[in-house]
C-alpha atoms as a PDB file:
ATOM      1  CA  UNK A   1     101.046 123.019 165.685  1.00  0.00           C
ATOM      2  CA  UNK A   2     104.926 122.860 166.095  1.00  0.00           C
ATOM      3  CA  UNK A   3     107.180 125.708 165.559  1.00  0.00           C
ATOM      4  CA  UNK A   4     110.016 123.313 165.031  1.00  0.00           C
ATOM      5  CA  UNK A   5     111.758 123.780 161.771  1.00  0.00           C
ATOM      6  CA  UNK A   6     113.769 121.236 159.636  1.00  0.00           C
ATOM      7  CA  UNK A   7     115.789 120.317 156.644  1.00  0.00           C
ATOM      8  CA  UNK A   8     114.509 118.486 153.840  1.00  0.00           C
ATOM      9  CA  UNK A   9     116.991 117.524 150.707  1.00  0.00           C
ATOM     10  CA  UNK A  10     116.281 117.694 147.142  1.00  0.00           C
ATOM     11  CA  UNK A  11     118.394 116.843 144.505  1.00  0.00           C
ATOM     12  CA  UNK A  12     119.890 120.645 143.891  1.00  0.00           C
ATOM     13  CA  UNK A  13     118.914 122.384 147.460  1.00  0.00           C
ATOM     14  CA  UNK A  14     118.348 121.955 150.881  1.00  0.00           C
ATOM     15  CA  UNK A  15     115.048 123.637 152.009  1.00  0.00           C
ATOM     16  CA  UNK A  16     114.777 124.669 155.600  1.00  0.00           C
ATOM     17  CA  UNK A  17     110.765 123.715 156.231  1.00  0.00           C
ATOM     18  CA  UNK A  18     108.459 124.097 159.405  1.00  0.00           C
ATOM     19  CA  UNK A  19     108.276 120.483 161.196  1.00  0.00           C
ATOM     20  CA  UNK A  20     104.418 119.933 160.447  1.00  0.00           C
ATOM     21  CA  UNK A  21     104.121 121.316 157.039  1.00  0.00           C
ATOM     22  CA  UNK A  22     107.261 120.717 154.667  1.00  0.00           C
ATOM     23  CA  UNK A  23     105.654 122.293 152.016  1.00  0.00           C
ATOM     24  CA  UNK A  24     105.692 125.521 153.779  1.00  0.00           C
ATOM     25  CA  UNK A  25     109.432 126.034 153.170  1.00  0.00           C
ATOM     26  CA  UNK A  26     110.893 129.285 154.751  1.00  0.00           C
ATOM     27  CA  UNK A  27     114.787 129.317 153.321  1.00  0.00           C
ATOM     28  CA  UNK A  28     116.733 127.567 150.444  1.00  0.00           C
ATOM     29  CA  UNK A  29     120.356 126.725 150.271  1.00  0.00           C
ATOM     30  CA  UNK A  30     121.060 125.885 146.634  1.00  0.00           C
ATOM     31  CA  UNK A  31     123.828 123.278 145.963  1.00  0.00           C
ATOM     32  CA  UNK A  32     126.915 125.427 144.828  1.00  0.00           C
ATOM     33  CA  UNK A  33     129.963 124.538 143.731  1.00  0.00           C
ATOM     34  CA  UNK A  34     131.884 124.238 147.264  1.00  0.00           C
ATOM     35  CA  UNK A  35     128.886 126.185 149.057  1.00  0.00           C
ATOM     36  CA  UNK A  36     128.243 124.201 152.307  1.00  0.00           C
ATOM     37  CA  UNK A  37     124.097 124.433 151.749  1.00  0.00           C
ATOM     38  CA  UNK A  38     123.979 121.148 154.264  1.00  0.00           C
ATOM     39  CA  UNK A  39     125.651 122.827 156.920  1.00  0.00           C
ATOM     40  CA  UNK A  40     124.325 126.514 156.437  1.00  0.00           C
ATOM     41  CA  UNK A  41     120.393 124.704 156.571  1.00  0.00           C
ATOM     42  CA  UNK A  42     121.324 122.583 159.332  1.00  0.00           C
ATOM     43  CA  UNK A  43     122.847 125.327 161.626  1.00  0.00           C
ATOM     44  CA  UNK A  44     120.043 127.240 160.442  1.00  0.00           C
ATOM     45  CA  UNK A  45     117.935 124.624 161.804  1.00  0.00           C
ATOM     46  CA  UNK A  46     119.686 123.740 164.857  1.00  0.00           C
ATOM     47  CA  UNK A  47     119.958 127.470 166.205  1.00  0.00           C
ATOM     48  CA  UNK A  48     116.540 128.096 165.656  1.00  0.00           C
ATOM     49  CA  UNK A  49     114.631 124.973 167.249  1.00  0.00           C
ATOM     50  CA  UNK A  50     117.794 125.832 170.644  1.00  0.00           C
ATOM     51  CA  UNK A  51     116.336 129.273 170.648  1.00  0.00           C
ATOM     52  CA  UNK A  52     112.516 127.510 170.768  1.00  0.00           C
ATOM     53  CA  UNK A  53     113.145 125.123 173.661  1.00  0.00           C
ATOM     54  CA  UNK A  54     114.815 128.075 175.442  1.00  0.00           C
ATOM     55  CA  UNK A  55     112.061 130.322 175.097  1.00  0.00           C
ATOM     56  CA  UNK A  56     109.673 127.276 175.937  1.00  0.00           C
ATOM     57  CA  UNK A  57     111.763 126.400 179.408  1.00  0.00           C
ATOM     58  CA  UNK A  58     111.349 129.839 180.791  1.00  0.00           C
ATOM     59  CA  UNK A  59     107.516 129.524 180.785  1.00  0.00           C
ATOM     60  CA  UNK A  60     108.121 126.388 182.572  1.00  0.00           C
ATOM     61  CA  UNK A  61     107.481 126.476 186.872  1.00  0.00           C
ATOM     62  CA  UNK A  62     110.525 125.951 188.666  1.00  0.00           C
ATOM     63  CA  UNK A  63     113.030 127.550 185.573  1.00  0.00           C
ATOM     64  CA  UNK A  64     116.595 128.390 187.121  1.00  0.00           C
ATOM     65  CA  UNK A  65     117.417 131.733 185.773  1.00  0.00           C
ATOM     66  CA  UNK A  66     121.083 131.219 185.617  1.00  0.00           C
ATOM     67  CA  UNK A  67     120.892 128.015 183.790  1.00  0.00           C
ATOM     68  CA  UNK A  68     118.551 130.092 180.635  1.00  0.00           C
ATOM     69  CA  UNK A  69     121.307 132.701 181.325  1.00  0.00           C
ATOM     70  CA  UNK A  70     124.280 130.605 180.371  1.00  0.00           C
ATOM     71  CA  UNK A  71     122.088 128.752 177.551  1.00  0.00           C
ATOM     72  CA  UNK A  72     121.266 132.207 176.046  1.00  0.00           C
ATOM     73  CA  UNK A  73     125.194 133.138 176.183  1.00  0.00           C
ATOM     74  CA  UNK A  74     125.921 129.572 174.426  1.00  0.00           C
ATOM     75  CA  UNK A  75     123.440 130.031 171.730  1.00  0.00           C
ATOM     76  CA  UNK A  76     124.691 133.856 171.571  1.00  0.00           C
ATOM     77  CA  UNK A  77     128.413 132.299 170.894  1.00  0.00           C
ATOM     78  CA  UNK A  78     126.686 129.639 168.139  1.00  0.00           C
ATOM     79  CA  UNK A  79     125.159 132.515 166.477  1.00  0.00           C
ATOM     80  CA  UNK A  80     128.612 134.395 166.460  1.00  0.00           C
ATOM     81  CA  UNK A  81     130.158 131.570 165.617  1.00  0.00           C
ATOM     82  CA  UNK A  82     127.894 130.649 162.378  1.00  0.00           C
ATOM     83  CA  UNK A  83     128.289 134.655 161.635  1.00  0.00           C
ATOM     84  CA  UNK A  84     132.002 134.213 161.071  1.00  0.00           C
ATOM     85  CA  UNK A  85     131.137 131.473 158.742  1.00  0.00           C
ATOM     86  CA  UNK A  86     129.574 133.825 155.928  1.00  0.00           C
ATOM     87  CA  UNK A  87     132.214 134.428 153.208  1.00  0.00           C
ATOM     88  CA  UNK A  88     130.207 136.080 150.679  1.00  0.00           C
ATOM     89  CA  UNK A  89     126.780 137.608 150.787  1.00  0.00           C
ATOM     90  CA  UNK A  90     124.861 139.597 147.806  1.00  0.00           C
ATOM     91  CA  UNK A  91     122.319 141.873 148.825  1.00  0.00           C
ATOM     92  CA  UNK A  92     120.984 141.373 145.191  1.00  0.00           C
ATOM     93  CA  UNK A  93     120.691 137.377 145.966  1.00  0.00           C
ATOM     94  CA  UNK A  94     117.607 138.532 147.924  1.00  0.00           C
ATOM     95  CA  UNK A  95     114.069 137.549 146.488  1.00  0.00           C
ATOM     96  CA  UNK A  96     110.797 138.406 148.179  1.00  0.00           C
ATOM     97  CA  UNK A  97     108.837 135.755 148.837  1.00  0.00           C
ATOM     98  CA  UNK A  98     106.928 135.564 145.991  1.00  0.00           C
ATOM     99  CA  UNK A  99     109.785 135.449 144.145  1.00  0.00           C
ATOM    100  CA  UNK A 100     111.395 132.613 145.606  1.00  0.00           C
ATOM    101  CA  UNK A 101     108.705 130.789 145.353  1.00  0.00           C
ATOM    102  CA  UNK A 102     108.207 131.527 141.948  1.00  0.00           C
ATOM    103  CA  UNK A 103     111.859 130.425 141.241  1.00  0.00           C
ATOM    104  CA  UNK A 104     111.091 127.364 143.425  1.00  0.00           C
ATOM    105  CA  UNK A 105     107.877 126.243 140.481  1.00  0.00           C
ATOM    106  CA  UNK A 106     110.597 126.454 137.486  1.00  0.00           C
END
């Protein structure tokens, strides 16, 4: 089973989805206005399967601690860097997951 996650597109969201099981999405970016829902999924996405490999390369023999210390400090900068990006957050946007995926079945 991968941990990988991806992005699928539907017509009025992007879903961010685990690799082996689409249906089993995890976070939706709805489509609006000038919202950049590709881009928040995708970095999303991207940070999260960096962070995997990362994790997975220093259980590997022979890992150079310096290199996975200057990847961590990359993906650190990424994450800062995607953290400037938020404009506007509502703490009452939140659903649990039940509700999402209640919301997801209208």
């Amino acid at each position: 089973m991968s941990d990988r996650l991806a992005v699928v597109e539907e017509p009025d969201r992007f879903l961010v989805v685990r690799e082996d099981d689409p249906s089993d999405w995890l976070c939706a970016f709805a489509r609006d206005g000038d919202f950049p829902a590709e881009r928040w999924a995708q970095n999303m996405v991207s940070t999260y399967n960096e962070r995997l490999e990362l994790s997975d390369e220093t259980l590997r023999p022979g890992a150079v601690g310096s290199e996975q210390d200057s990847e961590f400090t990359r993906l650190e900068g990424r994450q800062r860097e995607v953290q400037d990006q938020v404009d506007r957050f509502r703490a009452g946007d939140r659903l649990d997951r039940d509700g999402i995926h209640g919301r997801a079945a209208r």
